[in-house]
C-alpha atoms as a PDB file:
ATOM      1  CA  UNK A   1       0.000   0.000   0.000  1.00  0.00           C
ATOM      2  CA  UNK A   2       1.258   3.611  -1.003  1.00  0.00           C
ATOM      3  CA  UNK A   3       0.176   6.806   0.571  1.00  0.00           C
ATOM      4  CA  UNK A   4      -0.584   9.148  -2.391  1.00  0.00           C
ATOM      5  CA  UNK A   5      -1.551  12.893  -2.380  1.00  0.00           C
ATOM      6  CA  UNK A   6      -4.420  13.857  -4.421  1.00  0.00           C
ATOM      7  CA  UNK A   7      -4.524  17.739  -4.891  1.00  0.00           C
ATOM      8  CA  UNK A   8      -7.324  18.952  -6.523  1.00  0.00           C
ATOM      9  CA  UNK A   9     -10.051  21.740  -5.333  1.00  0.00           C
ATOM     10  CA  UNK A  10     -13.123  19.651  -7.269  1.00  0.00           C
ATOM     11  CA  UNK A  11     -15.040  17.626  -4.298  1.00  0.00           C
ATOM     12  CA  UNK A  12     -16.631  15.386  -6.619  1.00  0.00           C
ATOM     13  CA  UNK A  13     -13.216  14.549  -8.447  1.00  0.00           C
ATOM     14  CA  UNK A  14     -11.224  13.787  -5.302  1.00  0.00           C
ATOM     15  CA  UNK A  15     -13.933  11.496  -4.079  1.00  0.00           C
ATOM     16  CA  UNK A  16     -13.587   9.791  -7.556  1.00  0.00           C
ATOM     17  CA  UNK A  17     -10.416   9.103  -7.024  1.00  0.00           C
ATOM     18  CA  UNK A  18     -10.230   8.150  -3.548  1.00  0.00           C
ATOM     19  CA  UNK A  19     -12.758   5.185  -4.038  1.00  0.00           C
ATOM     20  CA  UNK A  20     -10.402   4.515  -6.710  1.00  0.00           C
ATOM     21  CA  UNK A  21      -7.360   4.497  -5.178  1.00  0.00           C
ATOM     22  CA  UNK A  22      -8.278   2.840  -1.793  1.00  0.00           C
ATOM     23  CA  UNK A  23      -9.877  -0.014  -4.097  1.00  0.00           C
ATOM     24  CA  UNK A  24      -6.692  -0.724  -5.164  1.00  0.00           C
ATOM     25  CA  UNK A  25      -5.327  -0.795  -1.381  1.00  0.00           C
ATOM     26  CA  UNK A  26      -3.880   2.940  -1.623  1.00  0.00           C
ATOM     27  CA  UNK A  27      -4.100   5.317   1.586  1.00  0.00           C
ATOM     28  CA  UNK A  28      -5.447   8.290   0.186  1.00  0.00           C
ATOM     29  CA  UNK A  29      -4.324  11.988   1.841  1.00  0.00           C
ATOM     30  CA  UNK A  30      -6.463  14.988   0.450  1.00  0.00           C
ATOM     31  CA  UNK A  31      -5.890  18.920  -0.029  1.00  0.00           C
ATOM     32  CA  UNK A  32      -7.742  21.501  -1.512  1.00  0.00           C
ATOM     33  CA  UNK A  33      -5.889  24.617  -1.646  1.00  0.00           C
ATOM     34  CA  UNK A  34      -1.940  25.061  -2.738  1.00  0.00           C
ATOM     35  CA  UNK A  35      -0.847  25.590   1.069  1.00  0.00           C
ATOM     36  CA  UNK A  36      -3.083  23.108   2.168  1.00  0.00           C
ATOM     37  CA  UNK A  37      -1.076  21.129  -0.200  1.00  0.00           C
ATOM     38  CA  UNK A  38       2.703  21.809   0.683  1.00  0.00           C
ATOM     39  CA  UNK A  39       1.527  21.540   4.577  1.00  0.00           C
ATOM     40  CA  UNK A  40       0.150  17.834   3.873  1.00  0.00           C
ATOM     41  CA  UNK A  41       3.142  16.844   2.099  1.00  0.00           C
ATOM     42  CA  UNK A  42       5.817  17.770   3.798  1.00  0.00           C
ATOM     43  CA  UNK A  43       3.354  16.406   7.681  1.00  0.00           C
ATOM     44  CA  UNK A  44       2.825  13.391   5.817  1.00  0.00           C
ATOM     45  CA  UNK A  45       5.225  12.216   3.481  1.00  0.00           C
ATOM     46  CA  UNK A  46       3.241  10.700   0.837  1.00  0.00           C
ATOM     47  CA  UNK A  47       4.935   8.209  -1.788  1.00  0.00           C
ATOM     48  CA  UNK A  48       3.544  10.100  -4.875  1.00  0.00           C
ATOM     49  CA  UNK A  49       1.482  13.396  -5.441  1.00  0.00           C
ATOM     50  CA  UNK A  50      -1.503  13.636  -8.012  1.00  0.00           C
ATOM     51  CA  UNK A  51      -2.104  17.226  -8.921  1.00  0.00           C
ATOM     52  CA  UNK A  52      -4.195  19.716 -10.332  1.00  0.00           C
ATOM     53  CA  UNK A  53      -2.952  23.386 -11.605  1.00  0.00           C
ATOM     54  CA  UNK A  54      -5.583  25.403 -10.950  1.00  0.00           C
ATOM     55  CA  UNK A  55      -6.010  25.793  -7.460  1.00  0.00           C
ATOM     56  CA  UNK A  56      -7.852  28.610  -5.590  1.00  0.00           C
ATOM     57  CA  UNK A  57      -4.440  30.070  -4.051  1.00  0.00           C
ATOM     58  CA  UNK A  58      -1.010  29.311  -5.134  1.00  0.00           C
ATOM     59  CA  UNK A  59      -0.572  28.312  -8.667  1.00  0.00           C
ATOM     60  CA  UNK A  60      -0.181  24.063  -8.986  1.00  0.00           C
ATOM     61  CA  UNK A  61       2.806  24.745 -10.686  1.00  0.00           C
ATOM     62  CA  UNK A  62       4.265  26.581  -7.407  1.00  0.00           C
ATOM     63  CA  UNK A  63       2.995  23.934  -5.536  1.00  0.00           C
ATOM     64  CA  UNK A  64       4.981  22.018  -8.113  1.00  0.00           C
ATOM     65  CA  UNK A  65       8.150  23.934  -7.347  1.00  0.00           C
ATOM     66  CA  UNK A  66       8.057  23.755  -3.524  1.00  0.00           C
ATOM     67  CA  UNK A  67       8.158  19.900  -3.378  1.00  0.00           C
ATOM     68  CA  UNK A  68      10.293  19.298  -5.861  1.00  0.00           C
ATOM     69  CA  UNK A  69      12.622  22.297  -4.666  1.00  0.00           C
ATOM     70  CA  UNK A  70      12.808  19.494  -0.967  1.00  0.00           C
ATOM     71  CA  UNK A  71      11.747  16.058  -2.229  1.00  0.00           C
ATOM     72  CA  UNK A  72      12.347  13.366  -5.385  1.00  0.00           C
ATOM     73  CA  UNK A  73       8.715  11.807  -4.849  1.00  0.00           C
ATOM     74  CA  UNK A  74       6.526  11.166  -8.307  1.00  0.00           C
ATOM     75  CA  UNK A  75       4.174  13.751  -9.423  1.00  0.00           C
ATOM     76  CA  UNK A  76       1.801  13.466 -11.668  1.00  0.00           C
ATOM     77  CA  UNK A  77      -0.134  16.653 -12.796  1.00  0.00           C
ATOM     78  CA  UNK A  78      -3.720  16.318 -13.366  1.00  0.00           C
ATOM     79  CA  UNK A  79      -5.380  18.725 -15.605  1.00  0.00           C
ATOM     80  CA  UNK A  80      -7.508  20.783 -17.381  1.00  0.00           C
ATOM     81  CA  UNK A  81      -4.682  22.758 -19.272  1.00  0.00           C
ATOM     82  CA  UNK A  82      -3.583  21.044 -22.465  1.00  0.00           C
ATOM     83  CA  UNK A  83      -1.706  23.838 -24.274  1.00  0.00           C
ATOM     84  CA  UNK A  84       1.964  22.538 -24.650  1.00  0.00           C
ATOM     85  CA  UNK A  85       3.132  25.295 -23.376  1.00  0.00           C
ATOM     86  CA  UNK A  86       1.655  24.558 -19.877  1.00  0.00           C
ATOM     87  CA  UNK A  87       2.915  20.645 -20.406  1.00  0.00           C
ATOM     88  CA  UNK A  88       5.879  21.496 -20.903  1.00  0.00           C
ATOM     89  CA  UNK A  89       6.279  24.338 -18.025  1.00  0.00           C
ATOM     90  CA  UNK A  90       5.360  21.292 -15.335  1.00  0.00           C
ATOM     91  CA  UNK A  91       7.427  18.934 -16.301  1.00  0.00           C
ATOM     92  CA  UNK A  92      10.376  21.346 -17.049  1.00  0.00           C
ATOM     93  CA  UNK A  93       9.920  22.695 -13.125  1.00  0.00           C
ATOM     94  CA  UNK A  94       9.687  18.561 -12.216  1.00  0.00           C
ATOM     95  CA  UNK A  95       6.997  16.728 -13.187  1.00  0.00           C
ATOM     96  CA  UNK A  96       7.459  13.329 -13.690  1.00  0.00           C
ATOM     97  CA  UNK A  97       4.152  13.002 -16.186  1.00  0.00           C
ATOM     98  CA  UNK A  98       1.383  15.264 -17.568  1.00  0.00           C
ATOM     99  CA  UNK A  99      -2.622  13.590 -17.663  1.00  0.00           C
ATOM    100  CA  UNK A 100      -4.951  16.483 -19.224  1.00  0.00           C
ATOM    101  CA  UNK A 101      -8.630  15.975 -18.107  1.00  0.00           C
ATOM    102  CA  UNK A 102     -11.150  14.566 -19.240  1.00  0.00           C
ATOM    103  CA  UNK A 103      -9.049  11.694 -18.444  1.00  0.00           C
ATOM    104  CA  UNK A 104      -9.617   7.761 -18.403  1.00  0.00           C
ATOM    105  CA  UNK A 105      -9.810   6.595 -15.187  1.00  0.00           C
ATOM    106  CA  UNK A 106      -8.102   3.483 -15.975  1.00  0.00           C
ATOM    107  CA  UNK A 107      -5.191   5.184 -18.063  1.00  0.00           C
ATOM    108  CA  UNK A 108      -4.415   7.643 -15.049  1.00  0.00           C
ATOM    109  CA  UNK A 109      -4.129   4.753 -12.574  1.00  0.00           C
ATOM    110  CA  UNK A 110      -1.953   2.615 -14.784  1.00  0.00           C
ATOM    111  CA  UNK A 111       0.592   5.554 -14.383  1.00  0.00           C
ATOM    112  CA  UNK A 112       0.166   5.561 -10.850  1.00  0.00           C
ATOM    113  CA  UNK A 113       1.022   2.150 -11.108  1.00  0.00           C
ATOM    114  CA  UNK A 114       4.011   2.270 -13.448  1.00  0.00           C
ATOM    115  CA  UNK A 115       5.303   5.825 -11.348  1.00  0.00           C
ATOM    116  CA  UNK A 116       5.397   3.448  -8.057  1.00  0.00           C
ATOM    117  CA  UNK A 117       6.818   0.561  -9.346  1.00  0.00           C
ATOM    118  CA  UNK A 118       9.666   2.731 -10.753  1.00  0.00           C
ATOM    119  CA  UNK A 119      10.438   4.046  -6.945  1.00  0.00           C
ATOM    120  CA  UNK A 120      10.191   0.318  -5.664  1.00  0.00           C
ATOM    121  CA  UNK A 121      11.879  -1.500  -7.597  1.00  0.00           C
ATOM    122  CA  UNK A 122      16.058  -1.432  -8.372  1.00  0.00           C
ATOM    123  CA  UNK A 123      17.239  -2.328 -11.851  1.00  0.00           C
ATOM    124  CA  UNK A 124      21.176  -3.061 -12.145  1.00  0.00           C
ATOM    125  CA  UNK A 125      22.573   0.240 -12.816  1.00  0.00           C
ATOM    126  CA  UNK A 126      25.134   0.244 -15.500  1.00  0.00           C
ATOM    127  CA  UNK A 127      28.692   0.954 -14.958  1.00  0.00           C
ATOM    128  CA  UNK A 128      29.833   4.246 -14.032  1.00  0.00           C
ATOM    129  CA  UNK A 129      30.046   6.895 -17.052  1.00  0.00           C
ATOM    130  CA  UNK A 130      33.277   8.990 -17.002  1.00  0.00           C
ATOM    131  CA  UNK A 131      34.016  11.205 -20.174  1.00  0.00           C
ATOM    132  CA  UNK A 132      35.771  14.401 -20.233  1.00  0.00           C
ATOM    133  CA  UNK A 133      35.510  15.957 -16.781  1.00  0.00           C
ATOM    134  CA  UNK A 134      31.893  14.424 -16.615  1.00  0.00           C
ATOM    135  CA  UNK A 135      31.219  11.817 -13.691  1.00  0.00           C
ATOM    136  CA  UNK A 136      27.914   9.753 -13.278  1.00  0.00           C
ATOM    137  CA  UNK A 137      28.039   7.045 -10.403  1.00  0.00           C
ATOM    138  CA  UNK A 138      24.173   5.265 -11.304  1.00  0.00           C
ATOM    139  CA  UNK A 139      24.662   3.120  -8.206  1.00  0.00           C
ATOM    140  CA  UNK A 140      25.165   5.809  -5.521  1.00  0.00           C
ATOM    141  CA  UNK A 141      23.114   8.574  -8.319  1.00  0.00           C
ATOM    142  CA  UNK A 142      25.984  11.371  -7.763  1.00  0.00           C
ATOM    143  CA  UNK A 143      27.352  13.041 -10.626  1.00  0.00           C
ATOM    144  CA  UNK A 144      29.777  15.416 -11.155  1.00  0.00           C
ATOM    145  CA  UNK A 145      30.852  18.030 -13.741  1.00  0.00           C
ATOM    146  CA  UNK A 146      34.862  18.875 -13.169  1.00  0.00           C
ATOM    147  CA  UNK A 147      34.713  17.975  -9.995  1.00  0.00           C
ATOM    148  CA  UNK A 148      31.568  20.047  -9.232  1.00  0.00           C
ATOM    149  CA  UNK A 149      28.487  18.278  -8.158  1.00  0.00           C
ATOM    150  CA  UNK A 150      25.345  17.728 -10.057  1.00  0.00           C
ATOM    151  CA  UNK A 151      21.934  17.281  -8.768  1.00  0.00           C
ATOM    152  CA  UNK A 152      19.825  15.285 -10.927  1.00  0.00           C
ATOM    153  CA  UNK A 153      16.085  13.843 -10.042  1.00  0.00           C
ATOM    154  CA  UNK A 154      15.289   9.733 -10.524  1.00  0.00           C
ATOM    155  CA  UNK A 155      13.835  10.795 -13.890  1.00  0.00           C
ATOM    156  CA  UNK A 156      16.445  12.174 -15.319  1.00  0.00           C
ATOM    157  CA  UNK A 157      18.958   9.615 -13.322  1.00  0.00           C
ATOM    158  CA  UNK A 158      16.550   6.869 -15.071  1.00  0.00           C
ATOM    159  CA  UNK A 159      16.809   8.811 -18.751  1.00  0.00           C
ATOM    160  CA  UNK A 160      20.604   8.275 -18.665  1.00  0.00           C
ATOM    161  CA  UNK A 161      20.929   5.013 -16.965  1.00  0.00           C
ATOM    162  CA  UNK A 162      18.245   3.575 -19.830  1.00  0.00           C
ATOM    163  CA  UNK A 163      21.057   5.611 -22.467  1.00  0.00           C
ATOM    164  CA  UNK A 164      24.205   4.325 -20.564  1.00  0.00           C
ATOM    165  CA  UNK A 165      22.852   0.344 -20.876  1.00  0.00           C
ATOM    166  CA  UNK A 166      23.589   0.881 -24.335  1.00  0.00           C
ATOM    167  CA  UNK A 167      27.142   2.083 -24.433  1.00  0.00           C
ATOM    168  CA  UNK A 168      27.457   5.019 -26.885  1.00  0.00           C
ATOM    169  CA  UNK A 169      24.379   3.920 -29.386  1.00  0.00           C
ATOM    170  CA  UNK A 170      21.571   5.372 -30.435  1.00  0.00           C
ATOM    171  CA  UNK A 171      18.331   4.619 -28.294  1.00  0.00           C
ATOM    172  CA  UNK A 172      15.147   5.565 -30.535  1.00  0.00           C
ATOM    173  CA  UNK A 173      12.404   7.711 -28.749  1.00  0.00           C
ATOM    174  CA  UNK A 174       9.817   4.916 -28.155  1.00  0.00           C
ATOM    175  CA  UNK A 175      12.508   2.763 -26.527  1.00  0.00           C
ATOM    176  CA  UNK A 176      13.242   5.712 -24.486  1.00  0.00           C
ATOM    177  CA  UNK A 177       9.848   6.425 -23.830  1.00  0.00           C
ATOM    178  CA  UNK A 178       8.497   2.798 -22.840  1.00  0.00           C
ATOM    179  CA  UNK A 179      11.535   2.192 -21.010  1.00  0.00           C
ATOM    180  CA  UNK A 180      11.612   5.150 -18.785  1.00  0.00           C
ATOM    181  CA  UNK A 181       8.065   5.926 -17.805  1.00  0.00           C
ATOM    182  CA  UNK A 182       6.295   2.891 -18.953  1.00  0.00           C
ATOM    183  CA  UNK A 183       4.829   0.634 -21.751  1.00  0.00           C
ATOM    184  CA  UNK A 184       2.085   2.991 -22.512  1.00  0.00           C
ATOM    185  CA  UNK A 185       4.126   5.326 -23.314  1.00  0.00           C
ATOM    186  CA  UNK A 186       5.839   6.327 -27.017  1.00  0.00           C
ATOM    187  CA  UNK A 187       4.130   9.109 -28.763  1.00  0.00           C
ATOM    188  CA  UNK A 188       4.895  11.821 -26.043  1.00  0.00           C
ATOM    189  CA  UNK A 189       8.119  13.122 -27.519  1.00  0.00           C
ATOM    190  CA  UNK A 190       8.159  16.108 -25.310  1.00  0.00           C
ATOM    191  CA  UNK A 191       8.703  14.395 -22.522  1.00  0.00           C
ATOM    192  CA  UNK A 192      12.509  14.299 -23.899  1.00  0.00           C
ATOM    193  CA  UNK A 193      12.376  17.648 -24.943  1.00  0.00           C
ATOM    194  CA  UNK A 194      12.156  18.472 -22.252  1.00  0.00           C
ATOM    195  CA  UNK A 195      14.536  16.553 -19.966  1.00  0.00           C
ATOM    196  CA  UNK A 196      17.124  16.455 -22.823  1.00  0.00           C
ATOM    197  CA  UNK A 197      17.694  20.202 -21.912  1.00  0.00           C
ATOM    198  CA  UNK A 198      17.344  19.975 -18.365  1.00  0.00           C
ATOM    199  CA  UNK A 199      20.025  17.240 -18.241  1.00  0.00           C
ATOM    200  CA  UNK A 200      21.593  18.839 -20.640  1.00  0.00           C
ATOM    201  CA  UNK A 201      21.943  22.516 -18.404  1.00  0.00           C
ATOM    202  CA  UNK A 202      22.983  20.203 -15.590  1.00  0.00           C
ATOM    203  CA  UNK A 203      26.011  18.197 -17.591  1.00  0.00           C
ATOM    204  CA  UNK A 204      27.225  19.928 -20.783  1.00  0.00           C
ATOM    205  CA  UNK A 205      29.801  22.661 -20.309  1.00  0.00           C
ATOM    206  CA  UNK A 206      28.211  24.215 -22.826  1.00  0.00           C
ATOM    207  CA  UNK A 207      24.254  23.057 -23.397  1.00  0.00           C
ATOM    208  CA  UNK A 208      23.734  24.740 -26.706  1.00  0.00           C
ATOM    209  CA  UNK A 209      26.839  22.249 -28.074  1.00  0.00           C
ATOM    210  CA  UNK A 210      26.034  19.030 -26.219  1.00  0.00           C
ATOM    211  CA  UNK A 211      29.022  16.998 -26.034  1.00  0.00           C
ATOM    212  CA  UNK A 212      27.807  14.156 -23.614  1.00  0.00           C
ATOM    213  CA  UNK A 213      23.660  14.242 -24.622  1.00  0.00           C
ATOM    214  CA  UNK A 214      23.208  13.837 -28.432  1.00  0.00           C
ATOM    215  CA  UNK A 215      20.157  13.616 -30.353  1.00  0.00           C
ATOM    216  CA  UNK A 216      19.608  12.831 -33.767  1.00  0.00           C
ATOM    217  CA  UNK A 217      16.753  14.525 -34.658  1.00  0.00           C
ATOM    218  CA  UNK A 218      13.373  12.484 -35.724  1.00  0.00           C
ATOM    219  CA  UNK A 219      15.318   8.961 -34.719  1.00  0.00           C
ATOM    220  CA  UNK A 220      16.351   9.356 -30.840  1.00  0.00           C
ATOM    221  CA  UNK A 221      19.362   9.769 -28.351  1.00  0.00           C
ATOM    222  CA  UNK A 222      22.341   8.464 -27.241  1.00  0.00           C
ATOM    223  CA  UNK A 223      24.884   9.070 -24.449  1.00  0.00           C
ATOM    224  CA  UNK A 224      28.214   9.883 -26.029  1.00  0.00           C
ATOM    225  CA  UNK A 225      31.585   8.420 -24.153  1.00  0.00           C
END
C-alpha cells in the first residue's frame, strides 16, 4: 500500500479518485488549496502526489516547485490545461508526467502504477560513465561536472541510466519512452524535450553544443563516451 496525495479543489473529483485508489489498497491523503497542499506533504510524506494546476491560491505549478525544490517523490499533474506550453512548463519545473482531463480513469491509474513501481523497484545500474571531466556514479546517483556536483532527479537519473545500458548507441524515442516511464508510453516526444535540456543545463559545459547528450533529430538519443 502507497500513501498518495491527491490535490485537486473539485469535491466530486477527489472522491472519484479516492474510491479509486483505496480499491486498489492505496491510503489516500487529500488537499484543496496550494498551502493546504505543501503543509500535507511535507506532515505526511506521501509516496507520490496527483495534482491539479488550478487551485484557488497558489498556482499548482508553485505547488509544483516547492516539493520538488525538498523532495524526489513522483508527481503526476492532473489537468484541465492542455496547451503545450503549460505541459511542458510542469514537467520542465519537475513533473514526472502530464494527464490532461477529461481523463480515463483506468489510463491515469496505470501511471500511478508504473510511477510506483519505478520508486520500488532497483534495476542493475550500468557501470559508471566517465568522459571528459563528466562523472555519473548510477549506483550511488551522484554526478559530477569537473569535480563540481550535479543534482539530478530519478527521472532524469533513469533517462541516462536507460542511455548508458547501451554504451554510446543510439536509443530511438519509443525505446526511451516505454523504457523510462512505462509501456504505454511512445508518442509523447516532449517528454525528452524536455529533460534532454534539463540534463543537458545540468552536464554539458556548454548546453547549446552538447558533447555528452546527443540527439539525432526524428530517430532518438544516445549518451556519447
Amino acid at each position: 500500500m502507497s500513501r498518495i496525495l491527491v490535490v485537486d479543489d473539485d469535491s466530486v473529483l477527489q472522491r472519484t479518485l479516492r474510491i479509486n485508489l483505496r480499491a486498489r489498497g492505496h491510503e489516500v491523503l487529500l488537499a484543496s488549496s496550494g498551502l493546504d497542499a505543501v503543509s500535507t506533504f511535507f506532515t505526511q510524506k506521501p509516496e507520490l502526489v496527483i495534482l491539479d494546476l488550478g487551485l484557488p491560491d497558489l498556482d499548482g505549478v508553485e505547488v509544483l516547485k516547492q516539493i520538488r525544490a525538498q523532495a524526489d517523490v513522483p508527481i503526476i499533474v492532473l489537468s484541465a490545461r492542455q496547451h503545450a506550453d503549460d505541459k511542458v512548463e510542469a514537467l520542465d519545473e519537475g513533473a514526472d508526467d502530464y494527464v490532461s482531463k477529461p481523463f480515463s480513469m483506468d489510463e491515469l491509474l496505470a501511471r500511478v502504477r508504473v510511477a510506483l513501481r519505478r520508486t520500488a523497484t532497483d534495476q542493475e545500474p550500468p557501470p559508471t560513465f566517465v568522459s571528459d571531466g563528466l562523472s555519473l556514479d548510477f549506483q550511488n546517483h551522484e554526478a559530477h561536472l569537473d569535480g563540481r556536483f550535479v543534482h539530478l532527479t530519478p527521472t532524469e537519473w533513469r533517462l541516462l541510466a536507460e542511455l548508458a545500458r547501451h554504451d554510446g548507441r543510439l536509443v530511438s524515442h519509443q525505446d526511451l519512452l516505454r523504457n523510462v516511464w512505462g509501456p504505454t508510453y511512445g508518442n509523447e516526444h516532449h517528454y525528452l524535450r524536455v529533460f534532454s535540456n534539463q540534463i543537458r543545463r545540468k552536464i554539458e559545459r556548454d548546453p547549446s553544443r552538447p558533447r555528452h547528450l546527443v540527439n539525432e533529430p526524428g530517430v532518438g538519443y544516445r549518451l556519447q563516451p
